[in-house]
C-alpha atoms as a PDB file:
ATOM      1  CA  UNK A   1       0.000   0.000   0.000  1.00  0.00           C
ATOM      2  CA  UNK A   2       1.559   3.249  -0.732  1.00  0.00           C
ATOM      3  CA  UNK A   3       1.819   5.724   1.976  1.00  0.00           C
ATOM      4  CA  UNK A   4      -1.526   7.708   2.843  1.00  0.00           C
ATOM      5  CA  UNK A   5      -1.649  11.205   4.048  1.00  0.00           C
ATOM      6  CA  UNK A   6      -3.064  12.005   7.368  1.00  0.00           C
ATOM      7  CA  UNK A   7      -5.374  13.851   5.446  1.00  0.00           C
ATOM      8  CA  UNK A   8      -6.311  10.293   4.426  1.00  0.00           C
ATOM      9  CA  UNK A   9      -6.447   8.380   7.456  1.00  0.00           C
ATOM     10  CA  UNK A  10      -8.651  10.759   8.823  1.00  0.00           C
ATOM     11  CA  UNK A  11     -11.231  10.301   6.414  1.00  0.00           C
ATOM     12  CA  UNK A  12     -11.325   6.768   7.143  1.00  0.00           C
ATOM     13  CA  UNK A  13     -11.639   7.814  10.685  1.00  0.00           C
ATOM     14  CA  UNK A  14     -14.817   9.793  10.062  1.00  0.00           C
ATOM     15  CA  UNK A  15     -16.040   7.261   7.450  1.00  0.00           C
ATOM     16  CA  UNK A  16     -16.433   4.743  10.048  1.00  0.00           C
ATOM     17  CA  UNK A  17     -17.712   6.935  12.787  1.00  0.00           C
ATOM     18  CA  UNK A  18     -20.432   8.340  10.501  1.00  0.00           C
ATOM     19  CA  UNK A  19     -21.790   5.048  10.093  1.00  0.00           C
ATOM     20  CA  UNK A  20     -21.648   3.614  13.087  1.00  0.00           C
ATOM     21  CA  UNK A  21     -23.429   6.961  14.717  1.00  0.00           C
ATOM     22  CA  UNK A  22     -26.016   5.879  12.005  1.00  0.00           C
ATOM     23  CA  UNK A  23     -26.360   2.548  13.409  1.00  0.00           C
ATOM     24  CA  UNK A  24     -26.540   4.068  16.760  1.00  0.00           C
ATOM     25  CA  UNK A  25     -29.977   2.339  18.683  1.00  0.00           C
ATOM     26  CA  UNK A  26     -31.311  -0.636  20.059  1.00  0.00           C
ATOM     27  CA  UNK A  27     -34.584  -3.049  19.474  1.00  0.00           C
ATOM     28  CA  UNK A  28     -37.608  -1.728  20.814  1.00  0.00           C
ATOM     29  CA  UNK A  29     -41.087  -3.256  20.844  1.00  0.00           C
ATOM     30  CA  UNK A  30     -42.228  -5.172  17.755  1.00  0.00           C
ATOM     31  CA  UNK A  31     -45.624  -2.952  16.401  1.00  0.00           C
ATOM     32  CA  UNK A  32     -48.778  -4.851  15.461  1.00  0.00           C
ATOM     33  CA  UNK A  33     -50.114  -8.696  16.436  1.00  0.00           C
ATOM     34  CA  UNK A  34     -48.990 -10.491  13.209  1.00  0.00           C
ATOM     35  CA  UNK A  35     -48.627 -14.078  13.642  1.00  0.00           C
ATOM     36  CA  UNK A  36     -45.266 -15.426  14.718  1.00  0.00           C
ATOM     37  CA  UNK A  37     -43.052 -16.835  17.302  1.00  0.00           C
ATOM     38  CA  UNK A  38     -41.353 -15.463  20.272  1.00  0.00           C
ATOM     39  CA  UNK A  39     -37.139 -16.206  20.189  1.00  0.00           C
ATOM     40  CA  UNK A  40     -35.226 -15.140  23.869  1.00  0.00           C
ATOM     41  CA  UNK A  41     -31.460 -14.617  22.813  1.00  0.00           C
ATOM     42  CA  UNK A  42     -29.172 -16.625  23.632  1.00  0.00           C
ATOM     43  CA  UNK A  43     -25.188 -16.247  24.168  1.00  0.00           C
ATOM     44  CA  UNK A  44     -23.578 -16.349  20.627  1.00  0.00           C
ATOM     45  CA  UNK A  45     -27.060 -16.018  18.200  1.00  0.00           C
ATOM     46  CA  UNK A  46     -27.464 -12.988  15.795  1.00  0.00           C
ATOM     47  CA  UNK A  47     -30.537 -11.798  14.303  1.00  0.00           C
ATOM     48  CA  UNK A  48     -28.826 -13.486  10.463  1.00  0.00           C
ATOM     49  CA  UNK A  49     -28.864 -16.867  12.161  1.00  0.00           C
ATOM     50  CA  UNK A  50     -32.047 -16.389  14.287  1.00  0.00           C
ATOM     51  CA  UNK A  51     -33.733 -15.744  11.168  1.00  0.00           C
ATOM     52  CA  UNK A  52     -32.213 -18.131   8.573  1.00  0.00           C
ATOM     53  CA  UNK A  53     -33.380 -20.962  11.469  1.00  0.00           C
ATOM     54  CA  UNK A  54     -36.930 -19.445  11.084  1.00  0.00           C
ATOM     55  CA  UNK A  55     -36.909 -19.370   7.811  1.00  0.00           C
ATOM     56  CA  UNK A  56     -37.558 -15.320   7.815  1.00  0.00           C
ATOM     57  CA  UNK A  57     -35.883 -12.722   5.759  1.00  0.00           C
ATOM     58  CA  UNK A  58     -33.469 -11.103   8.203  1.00  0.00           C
ATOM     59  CA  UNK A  59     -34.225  -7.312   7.086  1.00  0.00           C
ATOM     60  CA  UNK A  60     -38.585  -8.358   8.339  1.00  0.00           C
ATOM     61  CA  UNK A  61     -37.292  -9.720  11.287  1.00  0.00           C
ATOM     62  CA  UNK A  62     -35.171  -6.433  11.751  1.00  0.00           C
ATOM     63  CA  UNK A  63     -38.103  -4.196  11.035  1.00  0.00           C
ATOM     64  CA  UNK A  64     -40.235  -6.391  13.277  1.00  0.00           C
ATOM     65  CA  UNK A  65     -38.133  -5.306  16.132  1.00  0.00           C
ATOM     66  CA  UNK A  66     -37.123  -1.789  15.152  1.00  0.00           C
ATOM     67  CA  UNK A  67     -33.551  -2.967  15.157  1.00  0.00           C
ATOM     68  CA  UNK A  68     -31.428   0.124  14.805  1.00  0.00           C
ATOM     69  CA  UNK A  69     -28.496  -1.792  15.213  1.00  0.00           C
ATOM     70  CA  UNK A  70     -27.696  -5.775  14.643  1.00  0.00           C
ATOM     71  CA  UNK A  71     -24.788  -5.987  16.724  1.00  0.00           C
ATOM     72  CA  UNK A  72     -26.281  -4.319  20.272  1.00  0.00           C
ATOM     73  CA  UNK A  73     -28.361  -7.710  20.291  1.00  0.00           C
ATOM     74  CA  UNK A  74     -28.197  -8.619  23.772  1.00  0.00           C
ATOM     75  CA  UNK A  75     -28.537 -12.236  25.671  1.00  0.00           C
ATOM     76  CA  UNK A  76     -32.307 -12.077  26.692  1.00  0.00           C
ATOM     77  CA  UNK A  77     -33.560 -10.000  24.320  1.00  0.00           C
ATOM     78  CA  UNK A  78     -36.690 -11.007  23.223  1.00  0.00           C
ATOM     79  CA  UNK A  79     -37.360 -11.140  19.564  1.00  0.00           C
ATOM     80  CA  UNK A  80     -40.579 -11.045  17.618  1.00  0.00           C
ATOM     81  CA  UNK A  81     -40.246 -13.457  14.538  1.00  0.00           C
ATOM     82  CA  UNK A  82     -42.744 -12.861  11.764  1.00  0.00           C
ATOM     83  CA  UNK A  83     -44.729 -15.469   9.723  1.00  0.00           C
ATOM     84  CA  UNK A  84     -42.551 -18.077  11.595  1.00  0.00           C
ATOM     85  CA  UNK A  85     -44.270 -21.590  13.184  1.00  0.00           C
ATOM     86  CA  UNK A  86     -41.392 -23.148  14.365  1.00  0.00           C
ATOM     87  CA  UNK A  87     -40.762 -23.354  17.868  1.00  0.00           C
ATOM     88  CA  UNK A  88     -37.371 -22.234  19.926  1.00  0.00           C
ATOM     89  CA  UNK A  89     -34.779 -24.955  19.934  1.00  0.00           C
ATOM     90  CA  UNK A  90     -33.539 -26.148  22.779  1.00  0.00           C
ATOM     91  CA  UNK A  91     -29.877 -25.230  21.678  1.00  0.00           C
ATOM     92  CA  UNK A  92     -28.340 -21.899  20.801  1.00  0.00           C
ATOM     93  CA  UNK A  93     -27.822 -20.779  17.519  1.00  0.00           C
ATOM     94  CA  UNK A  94     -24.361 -20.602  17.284  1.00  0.00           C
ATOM     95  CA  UNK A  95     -22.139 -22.033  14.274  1.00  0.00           C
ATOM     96  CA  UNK A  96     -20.160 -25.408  14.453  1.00  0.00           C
ATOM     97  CA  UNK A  97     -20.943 -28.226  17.031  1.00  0.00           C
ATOM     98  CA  UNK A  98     -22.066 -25.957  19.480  1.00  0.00           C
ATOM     99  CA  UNK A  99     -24.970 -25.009  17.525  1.00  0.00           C
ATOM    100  CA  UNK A 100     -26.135 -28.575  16.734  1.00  0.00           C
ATOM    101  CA  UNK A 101     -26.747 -29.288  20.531  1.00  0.00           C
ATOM    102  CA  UNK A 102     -29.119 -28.767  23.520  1.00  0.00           C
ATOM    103  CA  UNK A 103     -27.644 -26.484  26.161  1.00  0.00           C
ATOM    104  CA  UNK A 104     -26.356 -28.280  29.228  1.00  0.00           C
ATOM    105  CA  UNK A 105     -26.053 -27.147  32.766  1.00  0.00           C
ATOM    106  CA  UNK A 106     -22.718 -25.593  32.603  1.00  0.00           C
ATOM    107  CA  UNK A 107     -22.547 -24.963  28.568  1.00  0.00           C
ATOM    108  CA  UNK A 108     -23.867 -21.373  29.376  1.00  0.00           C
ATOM    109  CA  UNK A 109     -20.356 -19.942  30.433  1.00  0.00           C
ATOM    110  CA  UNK A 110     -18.836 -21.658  27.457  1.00  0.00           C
ATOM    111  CA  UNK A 111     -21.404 -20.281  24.840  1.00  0.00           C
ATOM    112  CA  UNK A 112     -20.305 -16.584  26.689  1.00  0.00           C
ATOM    113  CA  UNK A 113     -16.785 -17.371  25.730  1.00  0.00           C
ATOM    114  CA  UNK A 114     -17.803 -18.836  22.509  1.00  0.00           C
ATOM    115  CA  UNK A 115     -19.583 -15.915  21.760  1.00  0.00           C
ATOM    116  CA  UNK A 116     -16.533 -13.630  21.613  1.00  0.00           C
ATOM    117  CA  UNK A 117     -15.395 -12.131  18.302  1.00  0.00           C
ATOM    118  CA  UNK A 118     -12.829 -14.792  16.549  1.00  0.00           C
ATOM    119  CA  UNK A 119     -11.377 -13.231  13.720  1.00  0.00           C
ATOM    120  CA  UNK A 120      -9.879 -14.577  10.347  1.00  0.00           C
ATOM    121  CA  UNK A 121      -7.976 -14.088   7.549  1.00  0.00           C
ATOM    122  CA  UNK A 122      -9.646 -12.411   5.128  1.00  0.00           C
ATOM    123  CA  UNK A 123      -7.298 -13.668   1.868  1.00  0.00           C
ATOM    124  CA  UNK A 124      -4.417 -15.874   2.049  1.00  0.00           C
ATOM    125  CA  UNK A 125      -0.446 -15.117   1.967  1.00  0.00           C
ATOM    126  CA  UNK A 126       2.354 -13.172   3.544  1.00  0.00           C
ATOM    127  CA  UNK A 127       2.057  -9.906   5.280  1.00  0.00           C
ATOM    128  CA  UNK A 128       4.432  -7.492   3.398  1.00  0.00           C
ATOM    129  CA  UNK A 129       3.689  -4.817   4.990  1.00  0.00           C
ATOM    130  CA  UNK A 130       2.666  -4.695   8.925  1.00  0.00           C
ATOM    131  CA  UNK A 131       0.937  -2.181  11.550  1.00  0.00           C
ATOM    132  CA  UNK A 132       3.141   0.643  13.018  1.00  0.00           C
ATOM    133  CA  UNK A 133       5.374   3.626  12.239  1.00  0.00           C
ATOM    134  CA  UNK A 134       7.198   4.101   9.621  1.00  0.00           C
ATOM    135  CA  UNK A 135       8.904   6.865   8.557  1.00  0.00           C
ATOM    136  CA  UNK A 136       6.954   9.679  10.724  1.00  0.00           C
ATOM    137  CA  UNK A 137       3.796   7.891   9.329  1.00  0.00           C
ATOM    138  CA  UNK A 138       1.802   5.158  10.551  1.00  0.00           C
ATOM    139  CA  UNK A 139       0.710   2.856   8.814  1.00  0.00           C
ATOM    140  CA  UNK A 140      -2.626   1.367  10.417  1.00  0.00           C
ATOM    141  CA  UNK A 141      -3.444  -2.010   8.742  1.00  0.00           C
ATOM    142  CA  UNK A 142      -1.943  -5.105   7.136  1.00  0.00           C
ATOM    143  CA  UNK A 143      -1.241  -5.695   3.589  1.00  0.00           C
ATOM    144  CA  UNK A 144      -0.856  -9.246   2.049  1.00  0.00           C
ATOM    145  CA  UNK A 145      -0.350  -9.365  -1.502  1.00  0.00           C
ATOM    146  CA  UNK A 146      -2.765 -11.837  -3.689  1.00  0.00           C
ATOM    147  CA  UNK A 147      -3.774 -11.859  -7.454  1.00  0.00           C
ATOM    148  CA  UNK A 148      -5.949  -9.675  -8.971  1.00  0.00           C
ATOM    149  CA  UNK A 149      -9.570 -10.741  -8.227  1.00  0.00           C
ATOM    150  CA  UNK A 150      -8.805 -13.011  -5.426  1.00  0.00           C
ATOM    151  CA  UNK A 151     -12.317 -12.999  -3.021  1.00  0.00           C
ATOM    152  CA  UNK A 152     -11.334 -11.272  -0.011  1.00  0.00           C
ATOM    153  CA  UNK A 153     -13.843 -12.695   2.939  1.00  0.00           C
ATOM    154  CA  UNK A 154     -15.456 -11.358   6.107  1.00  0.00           C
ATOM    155  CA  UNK A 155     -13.213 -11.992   8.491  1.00  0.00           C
ATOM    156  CA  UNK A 156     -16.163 -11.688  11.346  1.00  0.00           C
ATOM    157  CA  UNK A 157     -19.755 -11.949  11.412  1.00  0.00           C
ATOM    158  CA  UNK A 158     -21.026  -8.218  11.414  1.00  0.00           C
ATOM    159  CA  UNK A 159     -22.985  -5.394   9.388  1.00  0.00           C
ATOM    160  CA  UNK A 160     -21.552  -3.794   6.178  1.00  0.00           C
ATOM    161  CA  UNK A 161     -21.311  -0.277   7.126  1.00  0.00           C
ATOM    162  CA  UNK A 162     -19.616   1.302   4.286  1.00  0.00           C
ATOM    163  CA  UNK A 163     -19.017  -0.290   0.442  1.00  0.00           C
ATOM    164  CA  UNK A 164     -17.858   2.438  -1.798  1.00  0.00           C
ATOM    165  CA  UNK A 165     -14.657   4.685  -2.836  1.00  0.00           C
ATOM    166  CA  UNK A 166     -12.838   6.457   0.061  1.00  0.00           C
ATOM    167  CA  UNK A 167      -9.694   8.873  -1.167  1.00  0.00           C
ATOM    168  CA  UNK A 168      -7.012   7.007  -1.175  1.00  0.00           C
ATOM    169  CA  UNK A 169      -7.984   3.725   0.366  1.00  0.00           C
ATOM    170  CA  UNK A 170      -9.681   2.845  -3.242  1.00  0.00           C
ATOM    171  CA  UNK A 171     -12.489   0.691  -3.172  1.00  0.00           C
ATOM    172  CA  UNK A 172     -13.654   0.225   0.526  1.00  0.00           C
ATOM    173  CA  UNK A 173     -15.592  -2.008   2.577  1.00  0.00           C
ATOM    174  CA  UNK A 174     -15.940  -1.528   5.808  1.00  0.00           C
ATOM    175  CA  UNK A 175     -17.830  -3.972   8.392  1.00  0.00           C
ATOM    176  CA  UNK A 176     -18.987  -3.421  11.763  1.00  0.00           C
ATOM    177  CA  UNK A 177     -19.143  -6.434  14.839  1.00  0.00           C
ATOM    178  CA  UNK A 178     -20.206  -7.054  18.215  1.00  0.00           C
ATOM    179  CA  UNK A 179     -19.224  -4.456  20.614  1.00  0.00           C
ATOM    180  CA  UNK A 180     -16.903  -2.141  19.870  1.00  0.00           C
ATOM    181  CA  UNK A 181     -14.767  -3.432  16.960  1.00  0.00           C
ATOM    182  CA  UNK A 182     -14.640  -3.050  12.839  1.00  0.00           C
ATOM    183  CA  UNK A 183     -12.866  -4.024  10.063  1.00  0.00           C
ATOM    184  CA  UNK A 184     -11.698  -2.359   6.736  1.00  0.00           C
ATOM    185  CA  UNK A 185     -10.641  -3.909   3.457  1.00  0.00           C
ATOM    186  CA  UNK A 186      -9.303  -1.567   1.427  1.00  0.00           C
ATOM    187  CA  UNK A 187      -7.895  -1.391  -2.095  1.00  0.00           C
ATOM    188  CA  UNK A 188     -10.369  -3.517  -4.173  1.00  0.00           C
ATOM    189  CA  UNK A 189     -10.742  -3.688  -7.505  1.00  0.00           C
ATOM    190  CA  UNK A 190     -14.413  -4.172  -6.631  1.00  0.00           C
ATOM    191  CA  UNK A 191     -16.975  -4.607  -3.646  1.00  0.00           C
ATOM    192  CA  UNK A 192     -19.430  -7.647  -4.031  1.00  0.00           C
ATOM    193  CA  UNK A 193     -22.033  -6.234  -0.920  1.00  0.00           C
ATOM    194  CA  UNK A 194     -23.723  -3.157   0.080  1.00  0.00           C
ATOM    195  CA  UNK A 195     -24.099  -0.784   2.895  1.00  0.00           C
ATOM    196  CA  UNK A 196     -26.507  -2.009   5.441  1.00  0.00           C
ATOM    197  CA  UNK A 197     -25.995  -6.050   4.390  1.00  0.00           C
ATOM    198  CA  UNK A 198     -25.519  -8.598   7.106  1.00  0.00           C
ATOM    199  CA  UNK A 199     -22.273 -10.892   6.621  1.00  0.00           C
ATOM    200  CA  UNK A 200     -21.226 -14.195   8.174  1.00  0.00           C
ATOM    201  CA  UNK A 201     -17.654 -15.147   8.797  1.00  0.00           C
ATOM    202  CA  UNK A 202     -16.011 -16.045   5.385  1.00  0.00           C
ATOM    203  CA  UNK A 203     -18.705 -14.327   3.013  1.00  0.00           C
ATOM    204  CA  UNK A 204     -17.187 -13.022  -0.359  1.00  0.00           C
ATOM    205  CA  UNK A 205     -17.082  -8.468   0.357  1.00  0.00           C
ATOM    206  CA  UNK A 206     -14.765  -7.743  -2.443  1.00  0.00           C
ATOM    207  CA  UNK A 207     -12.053  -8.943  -5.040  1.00  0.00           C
ATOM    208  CA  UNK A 208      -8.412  -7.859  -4.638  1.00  0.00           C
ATOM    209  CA  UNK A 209      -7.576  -4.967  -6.608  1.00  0.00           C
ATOM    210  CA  UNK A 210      -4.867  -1.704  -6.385  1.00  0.00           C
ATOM    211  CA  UNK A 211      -7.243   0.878  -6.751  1.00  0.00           C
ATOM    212  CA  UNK A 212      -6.485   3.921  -4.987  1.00  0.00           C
ATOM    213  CA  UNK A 213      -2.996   5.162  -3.536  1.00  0.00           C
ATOM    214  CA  UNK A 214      -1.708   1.402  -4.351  1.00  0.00           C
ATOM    215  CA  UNK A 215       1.812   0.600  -6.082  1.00  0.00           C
ATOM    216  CA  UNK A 216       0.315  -3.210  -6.582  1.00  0.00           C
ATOM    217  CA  UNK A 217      -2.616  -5.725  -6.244  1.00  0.00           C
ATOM    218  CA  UNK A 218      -2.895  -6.674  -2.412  1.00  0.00           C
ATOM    219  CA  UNK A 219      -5.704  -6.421   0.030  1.00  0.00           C
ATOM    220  CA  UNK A 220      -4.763  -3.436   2.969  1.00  0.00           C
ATOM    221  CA  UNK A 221      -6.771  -4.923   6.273  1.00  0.00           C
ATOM    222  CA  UNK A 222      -7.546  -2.824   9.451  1.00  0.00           C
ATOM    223  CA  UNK A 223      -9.345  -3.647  12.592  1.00  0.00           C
ATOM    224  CA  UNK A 224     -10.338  -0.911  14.449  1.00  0.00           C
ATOM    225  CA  UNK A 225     -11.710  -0.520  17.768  1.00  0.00           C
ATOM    226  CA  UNK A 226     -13.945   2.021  18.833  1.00  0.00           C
ATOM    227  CA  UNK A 227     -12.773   3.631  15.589  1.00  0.00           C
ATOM    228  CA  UNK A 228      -8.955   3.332  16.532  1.00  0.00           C
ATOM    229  CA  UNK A 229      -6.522   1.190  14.334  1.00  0.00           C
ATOM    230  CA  UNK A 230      -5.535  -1.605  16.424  1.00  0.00           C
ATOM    231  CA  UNK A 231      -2.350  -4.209  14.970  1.00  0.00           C
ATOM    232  CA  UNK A 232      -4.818  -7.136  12.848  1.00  0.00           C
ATOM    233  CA  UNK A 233      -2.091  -9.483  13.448  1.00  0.00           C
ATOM    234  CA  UNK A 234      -3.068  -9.895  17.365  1.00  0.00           C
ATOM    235  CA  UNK A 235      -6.371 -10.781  16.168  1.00  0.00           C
ATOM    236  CA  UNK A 236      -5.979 -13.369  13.587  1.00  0.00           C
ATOM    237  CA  UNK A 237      -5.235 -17.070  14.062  1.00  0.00           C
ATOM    238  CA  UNK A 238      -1.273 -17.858  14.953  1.00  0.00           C
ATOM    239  CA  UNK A 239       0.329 -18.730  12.227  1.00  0.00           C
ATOM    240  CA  UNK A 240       3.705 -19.372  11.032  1.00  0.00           C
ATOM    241  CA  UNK A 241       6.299 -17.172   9.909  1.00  0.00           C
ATOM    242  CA  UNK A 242       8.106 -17.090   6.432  1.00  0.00           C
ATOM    243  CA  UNK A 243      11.831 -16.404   5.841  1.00  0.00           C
ATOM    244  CA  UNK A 244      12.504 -12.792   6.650  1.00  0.00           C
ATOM    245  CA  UNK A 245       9.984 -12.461   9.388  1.00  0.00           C
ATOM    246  CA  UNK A 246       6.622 -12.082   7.205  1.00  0.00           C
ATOM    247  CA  UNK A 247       3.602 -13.613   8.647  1.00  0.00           C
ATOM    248  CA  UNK A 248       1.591 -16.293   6.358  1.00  0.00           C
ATOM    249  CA  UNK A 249      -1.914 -18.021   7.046  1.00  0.00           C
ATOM    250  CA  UNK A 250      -0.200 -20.781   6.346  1.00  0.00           C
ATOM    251  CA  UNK A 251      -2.027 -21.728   4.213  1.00  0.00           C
END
């Protein structure tokens, strides 16, 4: 990635706090007596996997509930499901094993740890570039070099926020998670989702391009918390290091 201006960075900044302020909000009251079913949140769910379970669209169930925001879902909330026959499972919603069986006495501290944001690599390859100062500047992602067109993936479950050109950071997509945290993938040659679209860990944003202030094709990857960068690589899987010191997925 070539070097961005502070001018730059800080339009990133106030990229990502202008959405999030408009996702600002919680779930109030469901309006009207449709028929439907009655879901209490449990630790790990979402309102994309609480709906695909249903059988709902997950932008009725949103409206159903006045959802301002997807990722201020609480454990307890209780969610008005549209249309929807089926009755609660006895398990959580959660993906992997966990998901696939009734809660036990004692499972409910694991499901809170479970539940925790577990970040991956969006694209495959070595980090050429890493998080920190350099010259006077500081440089507040990752870059990993890849083809042109290679899918870069959600590395989190969360909300697109932002998909669309941002100065010199190109093509932009920018998701927000649970809590306090977001992620930016930056330089693509182009965005696959929109602003406002609910992702799952893994799902296709964008392809791997060099638009913007970009000297070649790579992907430039930020996490940010409460709209601060924070260094990706102590929030991706370990993995093992190539000759010269460059991190790799490994895989």
């Amino acid at each position: 990635m070539g070097r961005l201006s502070a001018a730059a960075a800080a339009r990133l900044v106030l990229a990502v706090s202008l959405a999030w302020l408009a996702l600002t909000g919680c779930a109030s009251s469901p309006q009207g007596s449709a028929n439907g079913v009655r879901h209490v949140v449990r630790p790990g769910e979402n309102v994309y996997r609480i709906s695909r379970f249903y059988g709902v669209e997950t932008q009725r169930v949103i409206r159903a509930n006045r959802i301002r925001d997807v990722t201020e879902l609480q454990v307890g909330d209780r969610l008005f499901i549209p249309q929807a026959s089926k009755s609660q499972p006895a398990y959580a919603l959660t993906p992997g094993p966990a998901g696939n069986r009734p809660m036990r006495s004692g499972d409910r501290a694991l499901a809170f740890r479970e539940a925790k944001l577990r970040f991956a690599w969006p694209i495959s390859g070595k980090v050429s570039s890493r998080f920190g100062w350099r010259s006077g500047s500081k440089h507040e992602g990752i870059d990993i070099p890849a083809k042109k067109g290679t899918p870069i993936r959600a590395a989190e479950s969360g909300r697109v926020i932002h998909s669309g050109e941002l100065s010199a950071y190109g093509y932009v997509v920018i998701v927000k998670h649970a809590g306090r945290y977001s992620t930016v993938y930056a330089h693509n040659r182009k965005n696959k989702v929109r602003k406002g679209q609910f992702v799952e860990q893994g799902d296709v944003l964008a392809a791997v391009g060099k638009s913007g202030n970009a000297s070649g094709y790579h992907l430039h990857f930020e996490v940010r918390r409460d709209r601060i960068a924070q260094d990706p690589v102590k929030f991706l899987p370990v993995v093992r290091y190539a000759k010269g010191g460059a991190a790799t997925t490994g895989d």
